[in-house]
PDB file of N, CA and C in Angstrom:
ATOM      1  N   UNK A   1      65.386 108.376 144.065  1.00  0.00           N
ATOM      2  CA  UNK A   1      65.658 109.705 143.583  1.00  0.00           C
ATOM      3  C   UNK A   1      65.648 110.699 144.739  1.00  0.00           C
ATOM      4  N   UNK A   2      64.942 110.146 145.742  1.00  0.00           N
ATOM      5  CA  UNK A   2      64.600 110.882 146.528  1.00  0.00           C
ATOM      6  C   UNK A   2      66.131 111.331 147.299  1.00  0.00           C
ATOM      7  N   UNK A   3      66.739 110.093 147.786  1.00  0.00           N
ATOM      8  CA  UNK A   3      68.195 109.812 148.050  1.00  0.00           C
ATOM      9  C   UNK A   3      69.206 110.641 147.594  1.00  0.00           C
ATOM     10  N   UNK A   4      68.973 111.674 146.230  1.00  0.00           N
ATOM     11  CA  UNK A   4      69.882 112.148 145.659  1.00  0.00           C
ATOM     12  C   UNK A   4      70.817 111.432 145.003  1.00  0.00           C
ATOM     13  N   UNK A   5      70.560 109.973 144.705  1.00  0.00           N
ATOM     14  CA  UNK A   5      71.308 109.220 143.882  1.00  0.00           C
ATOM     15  C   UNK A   5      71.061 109.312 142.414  1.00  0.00           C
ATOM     16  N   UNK A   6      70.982 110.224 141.482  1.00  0.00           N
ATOM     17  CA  UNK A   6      70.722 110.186 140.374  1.00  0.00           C
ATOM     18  C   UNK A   6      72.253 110.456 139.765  1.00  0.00           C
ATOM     19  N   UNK A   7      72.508 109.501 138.371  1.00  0.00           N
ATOM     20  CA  UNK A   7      73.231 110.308 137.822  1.00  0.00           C
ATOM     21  C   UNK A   7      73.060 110.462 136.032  1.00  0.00           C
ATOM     22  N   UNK A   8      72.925 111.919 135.794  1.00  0.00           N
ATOM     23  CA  UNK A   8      72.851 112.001 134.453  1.00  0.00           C
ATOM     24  C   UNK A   8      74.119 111.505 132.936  1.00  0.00           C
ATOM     25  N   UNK A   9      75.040 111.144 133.515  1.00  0.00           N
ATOM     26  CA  UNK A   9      76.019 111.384 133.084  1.00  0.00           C
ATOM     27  C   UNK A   9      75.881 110.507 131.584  1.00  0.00           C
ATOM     28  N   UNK A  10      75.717 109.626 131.725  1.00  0.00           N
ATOM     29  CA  UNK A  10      75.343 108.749 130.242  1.00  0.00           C
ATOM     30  C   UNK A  10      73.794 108.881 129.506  1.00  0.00           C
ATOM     31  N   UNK A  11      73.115 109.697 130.195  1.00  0.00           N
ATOM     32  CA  UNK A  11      71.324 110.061 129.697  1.00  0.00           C
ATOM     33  C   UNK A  11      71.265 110.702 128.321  1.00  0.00           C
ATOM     34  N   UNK A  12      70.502 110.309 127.474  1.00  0.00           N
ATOM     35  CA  UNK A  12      69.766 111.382 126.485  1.00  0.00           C
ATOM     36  C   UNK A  12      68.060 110.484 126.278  1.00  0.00           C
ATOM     37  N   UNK A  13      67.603 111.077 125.873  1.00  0.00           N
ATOM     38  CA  UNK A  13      66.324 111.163 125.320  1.00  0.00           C
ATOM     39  C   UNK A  13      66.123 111.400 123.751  1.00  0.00           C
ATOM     40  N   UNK A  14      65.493 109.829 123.173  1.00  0.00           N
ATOM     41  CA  UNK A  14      64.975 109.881 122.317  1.00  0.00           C
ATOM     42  C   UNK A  14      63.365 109.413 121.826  1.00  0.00           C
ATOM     43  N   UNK A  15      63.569 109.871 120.223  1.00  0.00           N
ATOM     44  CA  UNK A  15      61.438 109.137 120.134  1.00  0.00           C
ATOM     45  C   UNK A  15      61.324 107.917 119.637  1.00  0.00           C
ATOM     46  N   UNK A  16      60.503 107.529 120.116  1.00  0.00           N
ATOM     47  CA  UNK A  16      60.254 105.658 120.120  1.00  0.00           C
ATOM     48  C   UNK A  16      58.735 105.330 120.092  1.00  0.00           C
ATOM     49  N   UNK A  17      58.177 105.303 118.758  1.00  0.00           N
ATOM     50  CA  UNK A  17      56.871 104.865 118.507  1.00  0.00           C
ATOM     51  C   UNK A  17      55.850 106.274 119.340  1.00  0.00           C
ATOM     52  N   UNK A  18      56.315 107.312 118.639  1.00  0.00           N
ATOM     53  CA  UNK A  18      55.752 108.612 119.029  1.00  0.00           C
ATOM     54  C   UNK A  18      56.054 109.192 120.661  1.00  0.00           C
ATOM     55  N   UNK A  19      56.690 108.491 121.081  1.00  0.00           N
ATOM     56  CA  UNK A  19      56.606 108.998 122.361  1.00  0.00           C
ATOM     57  C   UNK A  19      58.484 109.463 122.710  1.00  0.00           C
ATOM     58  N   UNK A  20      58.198 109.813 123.656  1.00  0.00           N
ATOM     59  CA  UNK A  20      60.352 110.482 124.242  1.00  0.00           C
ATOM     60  C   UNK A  20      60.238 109.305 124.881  1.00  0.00           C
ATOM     61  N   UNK A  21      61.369 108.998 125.185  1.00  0.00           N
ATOM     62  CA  UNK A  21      61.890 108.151 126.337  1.00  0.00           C
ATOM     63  C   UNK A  21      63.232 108.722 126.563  1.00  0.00           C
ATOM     64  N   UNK A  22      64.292 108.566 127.663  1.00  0.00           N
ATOM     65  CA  UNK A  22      64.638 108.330 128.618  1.00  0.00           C
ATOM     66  C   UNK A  22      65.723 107.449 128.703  1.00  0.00           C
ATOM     67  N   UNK A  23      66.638 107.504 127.870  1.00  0.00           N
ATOM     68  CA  UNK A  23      67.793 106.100 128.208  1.00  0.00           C
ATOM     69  C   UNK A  23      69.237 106.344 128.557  1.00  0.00           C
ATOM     70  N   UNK A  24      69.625 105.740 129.276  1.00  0.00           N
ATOM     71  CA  UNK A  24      70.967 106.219 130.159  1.00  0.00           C
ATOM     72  C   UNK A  24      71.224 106.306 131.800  1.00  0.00           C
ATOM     73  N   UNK A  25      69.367 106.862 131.656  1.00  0.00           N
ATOM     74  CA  UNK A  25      69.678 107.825 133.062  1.00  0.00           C
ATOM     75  C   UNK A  25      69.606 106.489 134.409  1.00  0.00           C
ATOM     76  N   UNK A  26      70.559 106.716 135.389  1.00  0.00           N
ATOM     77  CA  UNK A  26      71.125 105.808 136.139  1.00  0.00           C
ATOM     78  C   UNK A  26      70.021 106.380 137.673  1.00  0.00           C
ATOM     79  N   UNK A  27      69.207 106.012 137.921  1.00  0.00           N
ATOM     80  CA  UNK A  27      68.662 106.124 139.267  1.00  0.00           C
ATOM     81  C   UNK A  27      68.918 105.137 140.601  1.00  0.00           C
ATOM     82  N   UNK A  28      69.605 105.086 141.223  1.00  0.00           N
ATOM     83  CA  UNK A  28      70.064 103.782 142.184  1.00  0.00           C
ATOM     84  C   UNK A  28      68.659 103.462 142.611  1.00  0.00           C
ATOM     85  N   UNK A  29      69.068 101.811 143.043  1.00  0.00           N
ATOM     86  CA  UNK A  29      67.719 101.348 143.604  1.00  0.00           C
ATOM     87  C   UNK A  29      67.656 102.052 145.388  1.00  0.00           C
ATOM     88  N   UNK A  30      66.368 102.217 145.447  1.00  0.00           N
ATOM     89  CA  UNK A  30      66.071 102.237 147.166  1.00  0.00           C
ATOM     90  C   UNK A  30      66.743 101.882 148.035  1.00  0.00           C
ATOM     91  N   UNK A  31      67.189 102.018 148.698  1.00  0.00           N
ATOM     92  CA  UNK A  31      68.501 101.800 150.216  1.00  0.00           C
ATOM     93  C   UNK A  31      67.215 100.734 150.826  1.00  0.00           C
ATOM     94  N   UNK A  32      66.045 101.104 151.454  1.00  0.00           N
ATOM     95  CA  UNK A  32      65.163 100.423 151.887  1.00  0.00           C
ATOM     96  C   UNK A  32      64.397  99.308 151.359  1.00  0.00           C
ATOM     97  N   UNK A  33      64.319  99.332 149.995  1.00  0.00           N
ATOM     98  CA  UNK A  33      63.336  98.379 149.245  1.00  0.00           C
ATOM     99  C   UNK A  33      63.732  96.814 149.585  1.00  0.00           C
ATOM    100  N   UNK A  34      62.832  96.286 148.199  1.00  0.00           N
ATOM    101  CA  UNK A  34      62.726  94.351 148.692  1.00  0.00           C
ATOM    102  C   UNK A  34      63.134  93.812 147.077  1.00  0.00           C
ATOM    103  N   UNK A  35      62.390  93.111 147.048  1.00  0.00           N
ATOM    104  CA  UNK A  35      62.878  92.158 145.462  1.00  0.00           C
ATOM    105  C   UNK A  35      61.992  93.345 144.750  1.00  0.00           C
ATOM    106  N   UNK A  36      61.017  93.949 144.688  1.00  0.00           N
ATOM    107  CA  UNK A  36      60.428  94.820 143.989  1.00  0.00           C
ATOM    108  C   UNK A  36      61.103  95.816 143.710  1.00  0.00           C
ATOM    109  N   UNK A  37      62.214  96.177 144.027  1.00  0.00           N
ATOM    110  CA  UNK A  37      62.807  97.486 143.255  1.00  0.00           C
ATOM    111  C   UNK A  37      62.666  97.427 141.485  1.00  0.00           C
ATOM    112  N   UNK A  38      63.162  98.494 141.349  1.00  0.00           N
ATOM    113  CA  UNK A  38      63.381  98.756 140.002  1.00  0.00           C
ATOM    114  C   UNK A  38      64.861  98.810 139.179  1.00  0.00           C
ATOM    115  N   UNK A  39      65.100  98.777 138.000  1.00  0.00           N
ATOM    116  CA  UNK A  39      66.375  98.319 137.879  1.00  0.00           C
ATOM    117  C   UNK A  39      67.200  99.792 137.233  1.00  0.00           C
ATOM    118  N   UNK A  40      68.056  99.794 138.050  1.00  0.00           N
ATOM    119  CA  UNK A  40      68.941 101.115 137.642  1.00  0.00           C
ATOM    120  C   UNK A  40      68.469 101.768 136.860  1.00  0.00           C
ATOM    121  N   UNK A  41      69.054 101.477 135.216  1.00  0.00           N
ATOM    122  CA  UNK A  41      68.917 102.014 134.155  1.00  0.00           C
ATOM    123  C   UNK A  41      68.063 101.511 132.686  1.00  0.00           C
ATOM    124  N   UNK A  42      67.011 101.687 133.790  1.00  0.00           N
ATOM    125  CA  UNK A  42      65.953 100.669 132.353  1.00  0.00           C
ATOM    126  C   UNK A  42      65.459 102.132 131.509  1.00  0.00           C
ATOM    127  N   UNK A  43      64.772 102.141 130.360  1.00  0.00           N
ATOM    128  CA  UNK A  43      64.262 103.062 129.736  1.00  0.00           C
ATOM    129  C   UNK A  43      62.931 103.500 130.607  1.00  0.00           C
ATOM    130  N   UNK A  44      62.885 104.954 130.513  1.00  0.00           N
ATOM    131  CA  UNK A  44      61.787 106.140 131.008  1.00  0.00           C
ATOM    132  C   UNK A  44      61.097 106.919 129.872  1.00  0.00           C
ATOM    133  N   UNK A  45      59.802 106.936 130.067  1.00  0.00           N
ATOM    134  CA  UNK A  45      59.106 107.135 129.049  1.00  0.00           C
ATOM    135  C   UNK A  45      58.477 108.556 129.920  1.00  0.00           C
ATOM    136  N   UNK A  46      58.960 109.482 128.986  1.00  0.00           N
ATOM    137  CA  UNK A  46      58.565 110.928 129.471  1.00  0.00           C
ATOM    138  C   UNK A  46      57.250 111.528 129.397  1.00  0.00           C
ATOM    139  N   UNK A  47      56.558 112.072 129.998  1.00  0.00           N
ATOM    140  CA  UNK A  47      55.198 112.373 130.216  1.00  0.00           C
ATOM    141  C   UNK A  47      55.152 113.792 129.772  1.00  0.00           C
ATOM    142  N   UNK A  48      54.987 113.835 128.566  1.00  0.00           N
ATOM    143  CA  UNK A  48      54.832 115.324 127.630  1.00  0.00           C
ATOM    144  C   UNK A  48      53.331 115.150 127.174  1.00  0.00           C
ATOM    145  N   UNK A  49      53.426 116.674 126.671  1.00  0.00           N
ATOM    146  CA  UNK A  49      52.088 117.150 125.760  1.00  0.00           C
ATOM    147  C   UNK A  49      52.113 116.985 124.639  1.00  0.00           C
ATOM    148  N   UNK A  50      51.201 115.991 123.884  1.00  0.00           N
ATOM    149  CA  UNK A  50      51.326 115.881 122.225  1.00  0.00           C
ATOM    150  C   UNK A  50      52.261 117.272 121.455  1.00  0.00           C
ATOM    151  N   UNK A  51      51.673 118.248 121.494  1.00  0.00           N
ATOM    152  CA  UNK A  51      52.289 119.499 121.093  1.00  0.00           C
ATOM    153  C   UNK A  51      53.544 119.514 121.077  1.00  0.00           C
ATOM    154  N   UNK A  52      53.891 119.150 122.867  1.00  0.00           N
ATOM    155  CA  UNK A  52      55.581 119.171 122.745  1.00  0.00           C
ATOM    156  C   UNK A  52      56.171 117.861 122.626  1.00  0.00           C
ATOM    157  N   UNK A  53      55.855 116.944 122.177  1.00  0.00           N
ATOM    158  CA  UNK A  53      56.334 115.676 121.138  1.00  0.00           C
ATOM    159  C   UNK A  53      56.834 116.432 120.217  1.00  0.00           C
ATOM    160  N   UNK A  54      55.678 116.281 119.413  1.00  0.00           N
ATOM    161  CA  UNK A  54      55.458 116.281 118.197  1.00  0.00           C
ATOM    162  C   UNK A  54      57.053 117.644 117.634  1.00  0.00           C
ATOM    163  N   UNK A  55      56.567 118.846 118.688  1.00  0.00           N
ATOM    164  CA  UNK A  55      57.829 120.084 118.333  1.00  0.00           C
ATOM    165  C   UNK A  55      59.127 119.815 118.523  1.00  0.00           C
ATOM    166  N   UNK A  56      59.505 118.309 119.960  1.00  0.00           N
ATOM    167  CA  UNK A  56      60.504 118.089 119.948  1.00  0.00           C
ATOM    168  C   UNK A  56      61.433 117.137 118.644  1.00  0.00           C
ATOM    169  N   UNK A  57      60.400 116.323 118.449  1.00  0.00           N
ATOM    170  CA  UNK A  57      60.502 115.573 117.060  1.00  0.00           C
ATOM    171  C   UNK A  57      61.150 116.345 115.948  1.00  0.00           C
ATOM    172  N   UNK A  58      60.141 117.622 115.608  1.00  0.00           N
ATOM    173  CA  UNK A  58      60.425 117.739 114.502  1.00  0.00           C
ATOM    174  C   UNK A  58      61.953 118.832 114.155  1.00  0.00           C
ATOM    175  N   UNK A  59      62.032 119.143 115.452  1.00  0.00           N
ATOM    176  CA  UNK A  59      63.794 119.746 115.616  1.00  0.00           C
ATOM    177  C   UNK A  59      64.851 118.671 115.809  1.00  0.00           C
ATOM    178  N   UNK A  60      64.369 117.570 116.203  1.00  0.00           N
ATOM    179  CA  UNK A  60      65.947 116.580 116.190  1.00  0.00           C
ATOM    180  C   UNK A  60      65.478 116.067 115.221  1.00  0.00           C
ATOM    181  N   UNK A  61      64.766 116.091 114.238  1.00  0.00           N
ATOM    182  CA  UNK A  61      65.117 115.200 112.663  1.00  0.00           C
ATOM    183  C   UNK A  61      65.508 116.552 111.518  1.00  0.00           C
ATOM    184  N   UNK A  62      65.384 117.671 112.262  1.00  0.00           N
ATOM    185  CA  UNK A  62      65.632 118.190 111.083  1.00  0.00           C
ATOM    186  C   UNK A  62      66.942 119.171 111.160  1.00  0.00           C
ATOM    187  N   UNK A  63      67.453 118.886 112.523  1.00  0.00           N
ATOM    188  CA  UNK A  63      68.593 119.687 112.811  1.00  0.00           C
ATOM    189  C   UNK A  63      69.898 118.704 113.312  1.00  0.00           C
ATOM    190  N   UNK A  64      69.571 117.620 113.536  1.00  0.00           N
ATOM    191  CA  UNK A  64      70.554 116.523 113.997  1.00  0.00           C
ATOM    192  C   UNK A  64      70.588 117.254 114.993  1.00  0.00           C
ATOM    193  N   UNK A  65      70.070 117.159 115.920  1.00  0.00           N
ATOM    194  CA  UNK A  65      69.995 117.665 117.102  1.00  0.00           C
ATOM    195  C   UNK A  65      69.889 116.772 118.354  1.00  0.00           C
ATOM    196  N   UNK A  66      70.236 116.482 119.431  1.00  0.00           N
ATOM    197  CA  UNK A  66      70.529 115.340 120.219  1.00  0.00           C
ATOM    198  C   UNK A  66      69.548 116.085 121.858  1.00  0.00           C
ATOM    199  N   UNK A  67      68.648 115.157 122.227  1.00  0.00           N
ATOM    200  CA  UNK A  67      68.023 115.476 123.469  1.00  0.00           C
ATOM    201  C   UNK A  67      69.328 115.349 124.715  1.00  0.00           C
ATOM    202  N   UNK A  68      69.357 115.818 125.515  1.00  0.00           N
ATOM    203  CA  UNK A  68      70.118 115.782 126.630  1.00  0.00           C
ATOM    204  C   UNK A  68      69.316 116.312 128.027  1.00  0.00           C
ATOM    205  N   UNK A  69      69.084 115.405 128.828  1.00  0.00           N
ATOM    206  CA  UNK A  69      69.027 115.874 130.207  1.00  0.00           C
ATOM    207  C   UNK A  69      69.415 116.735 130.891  1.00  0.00           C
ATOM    208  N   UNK A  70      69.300 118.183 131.264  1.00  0.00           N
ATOM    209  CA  UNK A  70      70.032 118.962 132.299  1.00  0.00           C
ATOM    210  C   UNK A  70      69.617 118.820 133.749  1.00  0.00           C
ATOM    211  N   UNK A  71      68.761 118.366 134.115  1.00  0.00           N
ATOM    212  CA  UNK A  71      68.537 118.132 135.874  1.00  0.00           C
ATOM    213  C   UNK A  71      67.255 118.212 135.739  1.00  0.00           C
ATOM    214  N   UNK A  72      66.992 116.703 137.001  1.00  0.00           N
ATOM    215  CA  UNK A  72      66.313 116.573 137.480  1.00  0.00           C
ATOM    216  C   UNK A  72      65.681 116.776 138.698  1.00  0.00           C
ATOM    217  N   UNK A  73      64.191 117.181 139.288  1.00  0.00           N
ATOM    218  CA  UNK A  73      63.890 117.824 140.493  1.00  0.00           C
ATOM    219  C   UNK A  73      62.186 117.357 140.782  1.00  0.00           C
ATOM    220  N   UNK A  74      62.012 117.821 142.026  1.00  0.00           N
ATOM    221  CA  UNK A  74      60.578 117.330 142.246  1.00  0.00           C
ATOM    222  C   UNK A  74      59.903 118.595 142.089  1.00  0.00           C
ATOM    223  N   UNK A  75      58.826 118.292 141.589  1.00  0.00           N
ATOM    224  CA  UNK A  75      57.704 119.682 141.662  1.00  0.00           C
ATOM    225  C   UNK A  75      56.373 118.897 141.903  1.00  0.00           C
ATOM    226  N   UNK A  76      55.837 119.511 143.357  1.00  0.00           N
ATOM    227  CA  UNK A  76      54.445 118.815 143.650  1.00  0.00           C
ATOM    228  C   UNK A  76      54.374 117.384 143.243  1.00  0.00           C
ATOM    229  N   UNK A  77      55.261 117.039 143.518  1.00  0.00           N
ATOM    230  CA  UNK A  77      55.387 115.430 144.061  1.00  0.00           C
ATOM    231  C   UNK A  77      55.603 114.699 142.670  1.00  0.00           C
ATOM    232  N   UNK A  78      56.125 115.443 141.086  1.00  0.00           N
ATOM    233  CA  UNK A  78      56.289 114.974 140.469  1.00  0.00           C
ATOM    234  C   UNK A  78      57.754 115.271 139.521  1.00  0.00           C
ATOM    235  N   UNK A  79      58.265 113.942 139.446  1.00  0.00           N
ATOM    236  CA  UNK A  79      59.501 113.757 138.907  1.00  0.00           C
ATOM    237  C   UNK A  79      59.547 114.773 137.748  1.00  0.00           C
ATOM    238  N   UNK A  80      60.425 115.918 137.944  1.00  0.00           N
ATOM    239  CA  UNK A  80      60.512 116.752 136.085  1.00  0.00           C
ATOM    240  C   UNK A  80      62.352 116.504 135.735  1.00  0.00           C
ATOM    241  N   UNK A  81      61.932 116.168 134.476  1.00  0.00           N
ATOM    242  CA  UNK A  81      63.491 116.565 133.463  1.00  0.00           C
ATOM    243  C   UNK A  81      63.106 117.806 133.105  1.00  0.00           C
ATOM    244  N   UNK A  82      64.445 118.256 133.328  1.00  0.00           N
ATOM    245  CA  UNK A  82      64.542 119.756 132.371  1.00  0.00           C
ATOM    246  C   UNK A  82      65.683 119.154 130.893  1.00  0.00           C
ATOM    247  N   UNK A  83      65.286 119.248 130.136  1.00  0.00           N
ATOM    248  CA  UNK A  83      65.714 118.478 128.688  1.00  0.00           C
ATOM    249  C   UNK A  83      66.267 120.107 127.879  1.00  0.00           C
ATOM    250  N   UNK A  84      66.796 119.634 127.097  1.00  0.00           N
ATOM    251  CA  UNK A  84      68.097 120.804 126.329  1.00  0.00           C
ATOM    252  C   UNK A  84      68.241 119.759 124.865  1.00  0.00           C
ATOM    253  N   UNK A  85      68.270 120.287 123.897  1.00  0.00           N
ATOM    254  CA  UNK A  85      68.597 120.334 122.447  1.00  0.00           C
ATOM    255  C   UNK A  85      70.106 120.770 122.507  1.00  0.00           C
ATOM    256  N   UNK A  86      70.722 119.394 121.734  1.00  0.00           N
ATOM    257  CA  UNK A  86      72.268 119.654 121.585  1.00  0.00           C
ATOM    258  C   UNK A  86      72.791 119.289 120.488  1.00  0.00           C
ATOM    259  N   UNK A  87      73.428 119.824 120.449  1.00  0.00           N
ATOM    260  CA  UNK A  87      74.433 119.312 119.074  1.00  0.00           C
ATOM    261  C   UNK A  87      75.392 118.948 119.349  1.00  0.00           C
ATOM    262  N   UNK A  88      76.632 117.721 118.586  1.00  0.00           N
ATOM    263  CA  UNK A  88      77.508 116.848 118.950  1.00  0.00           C
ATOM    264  C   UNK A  88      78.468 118.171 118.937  1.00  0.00           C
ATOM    265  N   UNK A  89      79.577 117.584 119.041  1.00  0.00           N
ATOM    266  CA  UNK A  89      81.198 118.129 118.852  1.00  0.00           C
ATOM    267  C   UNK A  89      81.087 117.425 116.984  1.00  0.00           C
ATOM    268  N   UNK A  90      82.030 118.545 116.598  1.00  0.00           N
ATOM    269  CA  UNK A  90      82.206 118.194 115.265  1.00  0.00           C
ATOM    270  C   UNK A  90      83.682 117.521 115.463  1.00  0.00           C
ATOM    271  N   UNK A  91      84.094 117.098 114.763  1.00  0.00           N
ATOM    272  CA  UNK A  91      85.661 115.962 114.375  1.00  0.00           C
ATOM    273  C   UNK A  91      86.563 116.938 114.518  1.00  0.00           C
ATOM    274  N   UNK A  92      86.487 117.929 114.261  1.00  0.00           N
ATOM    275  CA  UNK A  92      87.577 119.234 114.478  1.00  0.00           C
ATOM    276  C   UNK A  92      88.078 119.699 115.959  1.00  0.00           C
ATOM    277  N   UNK A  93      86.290 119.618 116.444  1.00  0.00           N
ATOM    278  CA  UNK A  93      86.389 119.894 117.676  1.00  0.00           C
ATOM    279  C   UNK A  93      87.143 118.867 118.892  1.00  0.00           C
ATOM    280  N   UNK A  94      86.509 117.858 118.549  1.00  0.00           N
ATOM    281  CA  UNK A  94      86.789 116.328 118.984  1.00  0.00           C
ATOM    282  C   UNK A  94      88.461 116.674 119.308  1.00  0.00           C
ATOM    283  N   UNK A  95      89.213 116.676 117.719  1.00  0.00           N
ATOM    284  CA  UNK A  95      90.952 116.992 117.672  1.00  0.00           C
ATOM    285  C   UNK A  95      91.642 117.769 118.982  1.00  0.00           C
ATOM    286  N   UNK A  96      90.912 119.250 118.812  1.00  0.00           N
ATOM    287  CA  UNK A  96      91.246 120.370 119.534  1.00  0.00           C
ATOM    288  C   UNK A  96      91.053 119.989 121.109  1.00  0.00           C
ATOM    289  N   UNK A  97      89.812 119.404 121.444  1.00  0.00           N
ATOM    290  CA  UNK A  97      89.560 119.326 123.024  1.00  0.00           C
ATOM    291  C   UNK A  97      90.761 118.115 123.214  1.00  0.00           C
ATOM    292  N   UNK A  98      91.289 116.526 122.287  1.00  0.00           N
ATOM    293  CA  UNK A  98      92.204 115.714 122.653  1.00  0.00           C
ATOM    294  C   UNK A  98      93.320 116.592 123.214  1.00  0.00           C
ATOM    295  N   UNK A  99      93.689 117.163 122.268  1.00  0.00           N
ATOM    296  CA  UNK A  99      95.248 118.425 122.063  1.00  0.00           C
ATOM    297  C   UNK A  99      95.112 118.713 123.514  1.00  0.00           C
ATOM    298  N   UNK A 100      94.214 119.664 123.688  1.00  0.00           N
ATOM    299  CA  UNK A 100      94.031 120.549 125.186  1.00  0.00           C
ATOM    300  C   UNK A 100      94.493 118.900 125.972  1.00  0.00           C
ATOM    301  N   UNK A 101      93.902 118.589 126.357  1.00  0.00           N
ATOM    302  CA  UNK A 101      94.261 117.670 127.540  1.00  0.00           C
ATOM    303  C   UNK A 101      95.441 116.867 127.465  1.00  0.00           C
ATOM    304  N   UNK A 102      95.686 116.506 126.181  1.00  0.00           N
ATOM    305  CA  UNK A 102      97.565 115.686 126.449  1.00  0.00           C
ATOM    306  C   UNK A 102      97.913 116.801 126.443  1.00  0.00           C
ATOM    307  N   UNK A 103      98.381 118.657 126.405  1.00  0.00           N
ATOM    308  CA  UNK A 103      99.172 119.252 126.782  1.00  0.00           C
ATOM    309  C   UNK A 103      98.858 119.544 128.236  1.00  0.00           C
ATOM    310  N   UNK A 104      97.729 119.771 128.801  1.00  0.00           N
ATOM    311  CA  UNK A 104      97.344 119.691 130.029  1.00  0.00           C
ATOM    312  C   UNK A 104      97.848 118.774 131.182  1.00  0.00           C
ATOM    313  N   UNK A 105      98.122 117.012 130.489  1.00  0.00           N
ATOM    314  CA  UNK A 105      98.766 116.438 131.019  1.00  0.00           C
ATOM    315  C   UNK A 105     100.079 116.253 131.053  1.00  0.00           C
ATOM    316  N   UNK A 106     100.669 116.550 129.844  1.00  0.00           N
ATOM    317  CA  UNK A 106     102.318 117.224 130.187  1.00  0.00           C
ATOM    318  C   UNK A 106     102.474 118.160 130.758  1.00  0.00           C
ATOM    319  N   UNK A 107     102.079 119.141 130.628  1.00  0.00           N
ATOM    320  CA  UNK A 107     102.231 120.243 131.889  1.00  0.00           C
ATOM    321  C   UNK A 107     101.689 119.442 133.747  1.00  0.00           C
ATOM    322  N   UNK A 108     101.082 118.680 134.116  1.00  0.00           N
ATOM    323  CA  UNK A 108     101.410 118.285 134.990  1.00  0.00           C
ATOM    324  C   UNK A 108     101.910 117.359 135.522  1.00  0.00           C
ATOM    325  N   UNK A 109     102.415 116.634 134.748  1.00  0.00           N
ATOM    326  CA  UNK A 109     103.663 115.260 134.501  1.00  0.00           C
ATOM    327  C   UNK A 109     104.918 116.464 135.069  1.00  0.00           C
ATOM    328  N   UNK A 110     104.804 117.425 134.024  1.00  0.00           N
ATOM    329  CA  UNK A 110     106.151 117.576 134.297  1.00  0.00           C
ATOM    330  C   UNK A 110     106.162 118.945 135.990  1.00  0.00           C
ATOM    331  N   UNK A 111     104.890 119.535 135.938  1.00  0.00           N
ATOM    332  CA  UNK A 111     105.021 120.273 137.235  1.00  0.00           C
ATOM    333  C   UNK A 111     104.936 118.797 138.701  1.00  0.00           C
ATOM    334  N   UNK A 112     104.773 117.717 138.747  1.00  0.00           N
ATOM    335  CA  UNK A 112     105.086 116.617 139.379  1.00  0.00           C
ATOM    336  C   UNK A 112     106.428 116.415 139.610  1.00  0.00           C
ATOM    337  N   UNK A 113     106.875 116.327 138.617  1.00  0.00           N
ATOM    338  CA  UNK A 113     108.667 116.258 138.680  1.00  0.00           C
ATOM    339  C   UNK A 113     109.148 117.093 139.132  1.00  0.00           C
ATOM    340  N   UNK A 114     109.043 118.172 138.964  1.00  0.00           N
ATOM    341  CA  UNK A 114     109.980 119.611 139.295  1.00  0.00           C
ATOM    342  C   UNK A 114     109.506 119.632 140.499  1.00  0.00           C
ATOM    343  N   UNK A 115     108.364 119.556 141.433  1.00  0.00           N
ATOM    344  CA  UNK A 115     107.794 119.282 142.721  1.00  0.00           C
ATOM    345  C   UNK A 115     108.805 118.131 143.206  1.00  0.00           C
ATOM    346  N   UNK A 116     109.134 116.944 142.654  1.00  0.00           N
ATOM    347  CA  UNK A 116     109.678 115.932 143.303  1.00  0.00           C
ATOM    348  C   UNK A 116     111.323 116.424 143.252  1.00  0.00           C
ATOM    349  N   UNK A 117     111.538 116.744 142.632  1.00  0.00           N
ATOM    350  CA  UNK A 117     113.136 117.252 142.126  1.00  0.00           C
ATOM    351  C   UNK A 117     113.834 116.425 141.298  1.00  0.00           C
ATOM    352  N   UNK A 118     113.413 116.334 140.370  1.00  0.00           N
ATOM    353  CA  UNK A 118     113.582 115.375 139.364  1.00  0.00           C
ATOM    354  C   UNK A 118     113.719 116.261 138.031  1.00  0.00           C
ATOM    355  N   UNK A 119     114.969 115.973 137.548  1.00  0.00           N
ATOM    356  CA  UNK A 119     115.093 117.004 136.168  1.00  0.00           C
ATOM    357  C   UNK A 119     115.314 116.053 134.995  1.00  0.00           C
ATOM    358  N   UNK A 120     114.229 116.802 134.162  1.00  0.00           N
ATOM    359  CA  UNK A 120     113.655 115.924 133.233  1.00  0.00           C
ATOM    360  C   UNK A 120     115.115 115.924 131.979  1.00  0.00           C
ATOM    361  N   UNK A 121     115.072 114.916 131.074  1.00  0.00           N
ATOM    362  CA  UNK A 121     115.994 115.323 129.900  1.00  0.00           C
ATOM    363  C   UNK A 121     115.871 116.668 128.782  1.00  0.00           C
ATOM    364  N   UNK A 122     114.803 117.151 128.895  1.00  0.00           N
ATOM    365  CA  UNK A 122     114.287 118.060 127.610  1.00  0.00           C
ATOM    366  C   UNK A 122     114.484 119.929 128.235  1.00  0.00           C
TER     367      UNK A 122
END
């Protein structure tokens, strides 16, 4: 971690026999280490305060609410997640963001062509 090899990109955090954990998150092994490393992306079991269990719990069961990772950092020599409450994309939304990007990608299909000099049929 130290390396700056972290990546959040597939991470969320859920509860598992009262406790958060940690699954997704991709930490590369040590550049330096031996057979003792650790393995990429095994589950992390988060080091909270009963209190904030228990409060995170009771907002993702009652809001469908999804833990998500926003960045990770050292403070006094100890690993912190900064964690965020999310909510999915709804099916509507899902539609609308597809739309955006196949017109996004016709518009540069076709600014490619007109760059190459190539005139399209339409």
């Amino acid at each position: 971690m130290r390396e700056g090899r972290v990546s959040l990109v597939d991470a969320f955090a859920h509860e598992h026999e009262g406790e958060i954990m940690l699954y997704g998150l991709h930490i590369a092994e040590y550049s330096h280490g031996s057979w003792t490393n650790h393995r990429p992306r095994r589950t992390r079991k988060l080091l909270l305060h009963r209190v904030e269990i228990d409060r995170i719990i009771e907002k993702v069961r009652e809001g469908g609410l999804t833990l998500v990772p926003l960045s990770m950092y050292f403070n006094d020599g100890w690993a912190k997640v900064e964690l965020a409450l999310a909510r999915g994309k709804r099916s509507w939304d899902k539609r609308q963001t597809l739309a955006e990007r196949d017109a996004n990608r016709e518009i540069a299909r076709e600014m490619g062509r007109h760059l190459k000099g190539i005139t399209g049929g339409t």
